[in-house]
C-alpha atoms as a PDB file:
ATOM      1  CA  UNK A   1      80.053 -71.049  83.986  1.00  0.00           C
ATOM      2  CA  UNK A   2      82.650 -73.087  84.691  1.00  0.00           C
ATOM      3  CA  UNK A   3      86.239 -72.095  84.330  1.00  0.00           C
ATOM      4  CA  UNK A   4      85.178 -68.451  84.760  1.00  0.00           C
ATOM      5  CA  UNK A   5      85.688 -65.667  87.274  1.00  0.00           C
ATOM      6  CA  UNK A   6      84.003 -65.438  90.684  1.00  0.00           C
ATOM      7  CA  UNK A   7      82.675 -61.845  89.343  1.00  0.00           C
ATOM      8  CA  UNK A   8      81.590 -63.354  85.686  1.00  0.00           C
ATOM      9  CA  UNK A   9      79.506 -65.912  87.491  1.00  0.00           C
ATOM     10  CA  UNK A  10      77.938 -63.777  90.023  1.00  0.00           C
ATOM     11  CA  UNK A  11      77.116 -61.619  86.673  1.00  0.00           C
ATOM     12  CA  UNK A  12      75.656 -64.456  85.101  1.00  0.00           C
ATOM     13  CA  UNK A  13      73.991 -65.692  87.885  1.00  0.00           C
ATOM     14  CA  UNK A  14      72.226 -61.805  88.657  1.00  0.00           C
ATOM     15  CA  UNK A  15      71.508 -61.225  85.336  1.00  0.00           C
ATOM     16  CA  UNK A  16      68.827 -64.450  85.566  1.00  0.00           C
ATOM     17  CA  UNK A  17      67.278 -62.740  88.644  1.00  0.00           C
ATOM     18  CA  UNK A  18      69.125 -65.886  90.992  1.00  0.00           C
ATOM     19  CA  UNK A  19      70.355 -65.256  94.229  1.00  0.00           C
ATOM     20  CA  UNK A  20      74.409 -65.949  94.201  1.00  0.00           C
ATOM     21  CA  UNK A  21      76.249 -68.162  96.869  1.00  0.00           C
ATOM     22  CA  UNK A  22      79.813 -68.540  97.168  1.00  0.00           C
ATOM     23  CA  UNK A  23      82.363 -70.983  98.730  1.00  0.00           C
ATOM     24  CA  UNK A  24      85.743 -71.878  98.258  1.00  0.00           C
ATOM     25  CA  UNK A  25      87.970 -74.853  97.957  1.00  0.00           C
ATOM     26  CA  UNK A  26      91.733 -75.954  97.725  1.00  0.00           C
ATOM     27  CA  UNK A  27      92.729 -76.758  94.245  1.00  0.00           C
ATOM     28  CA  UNK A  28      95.345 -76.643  92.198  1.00  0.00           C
ATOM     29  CA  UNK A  29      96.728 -73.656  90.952  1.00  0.00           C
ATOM     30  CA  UNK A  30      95.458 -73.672  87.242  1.00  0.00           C
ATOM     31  CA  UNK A  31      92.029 -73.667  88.926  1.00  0.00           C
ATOM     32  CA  UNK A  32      92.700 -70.019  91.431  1.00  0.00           C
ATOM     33  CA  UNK A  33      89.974 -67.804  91.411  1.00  0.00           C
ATOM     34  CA  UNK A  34      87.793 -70.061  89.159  1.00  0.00           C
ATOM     35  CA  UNK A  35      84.412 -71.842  89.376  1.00  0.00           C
ATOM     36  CA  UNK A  36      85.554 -75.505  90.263  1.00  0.00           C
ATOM     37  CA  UNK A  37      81.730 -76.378  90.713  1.00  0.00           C
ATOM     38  CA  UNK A  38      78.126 -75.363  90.394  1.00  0.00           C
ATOM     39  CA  UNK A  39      74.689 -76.025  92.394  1.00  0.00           C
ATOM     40  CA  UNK A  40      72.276 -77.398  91.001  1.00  0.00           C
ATOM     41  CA  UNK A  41      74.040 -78.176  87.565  1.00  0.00           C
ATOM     42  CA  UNK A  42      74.278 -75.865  84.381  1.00  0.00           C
ATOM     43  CA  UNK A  43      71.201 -76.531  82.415  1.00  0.00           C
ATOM     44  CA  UNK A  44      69.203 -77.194  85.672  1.00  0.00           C
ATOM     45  CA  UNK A  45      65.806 -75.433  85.335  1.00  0.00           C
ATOM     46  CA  UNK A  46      65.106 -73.132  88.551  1.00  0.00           C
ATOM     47  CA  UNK A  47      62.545 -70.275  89.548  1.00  0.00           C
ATOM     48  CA  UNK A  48      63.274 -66.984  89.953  1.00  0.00           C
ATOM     49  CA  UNK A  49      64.991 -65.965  93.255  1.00  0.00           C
ATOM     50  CA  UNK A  50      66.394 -69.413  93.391  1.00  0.00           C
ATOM     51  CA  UNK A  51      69.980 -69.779  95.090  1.00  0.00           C
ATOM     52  CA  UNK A  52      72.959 -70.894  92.558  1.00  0.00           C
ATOM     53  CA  UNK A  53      75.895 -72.170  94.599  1.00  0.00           C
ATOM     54  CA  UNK A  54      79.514 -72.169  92.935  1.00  0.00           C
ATOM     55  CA  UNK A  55      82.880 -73.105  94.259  1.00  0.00           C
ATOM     56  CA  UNK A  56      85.778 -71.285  93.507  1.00  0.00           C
ATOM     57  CA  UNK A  57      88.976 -72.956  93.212  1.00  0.00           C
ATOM     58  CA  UNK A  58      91.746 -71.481  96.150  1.00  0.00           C
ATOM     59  CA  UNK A  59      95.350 -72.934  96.025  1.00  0.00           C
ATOM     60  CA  UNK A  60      96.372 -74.336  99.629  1.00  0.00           C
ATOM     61  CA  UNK A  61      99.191 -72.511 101.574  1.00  0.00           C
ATOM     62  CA  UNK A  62     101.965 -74.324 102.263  1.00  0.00           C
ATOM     63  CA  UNK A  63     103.004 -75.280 105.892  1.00  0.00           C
ATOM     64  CA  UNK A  64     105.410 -73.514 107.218  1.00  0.00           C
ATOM     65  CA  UNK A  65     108.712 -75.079 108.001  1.00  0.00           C
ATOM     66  CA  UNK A  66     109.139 -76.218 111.591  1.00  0.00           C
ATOM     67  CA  UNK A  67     112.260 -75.140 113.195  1.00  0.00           C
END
């Protein structure tokens, strides 16, 4: 799941009958609009209805010049 698309996750995710939770994060910009992190960890057994967190990775604005 990692590397992919905040809608390929959430597929993922709802296709295992899991409940889908979603953040976001500055990054860099390879990482925009991907999963930068998942909780509990791929592999990690859960039940049913349990909540999968991810991260997606967001690129920080730069601050505006002063005047």
């Amino acid at each position: 799941m990692m590397g992919d698309t905040e809608a390929t996750a959430r597929k993922k995710i709802e296709d295992r009958g899991l409940v889908f939770e979603v953040s976001t994060r500055d990054d860099t910009p390879a990482n925009e609009g991907k999963v930068i992190e998942v909780s509990p960890t791929p592999g990690t057994a859960v039940k049913p209805g349990s909540t999968v967190k991810i991260v997606i990775g967001t690129v920080p604005t730069p601050p505006t010049p002063g005047p």
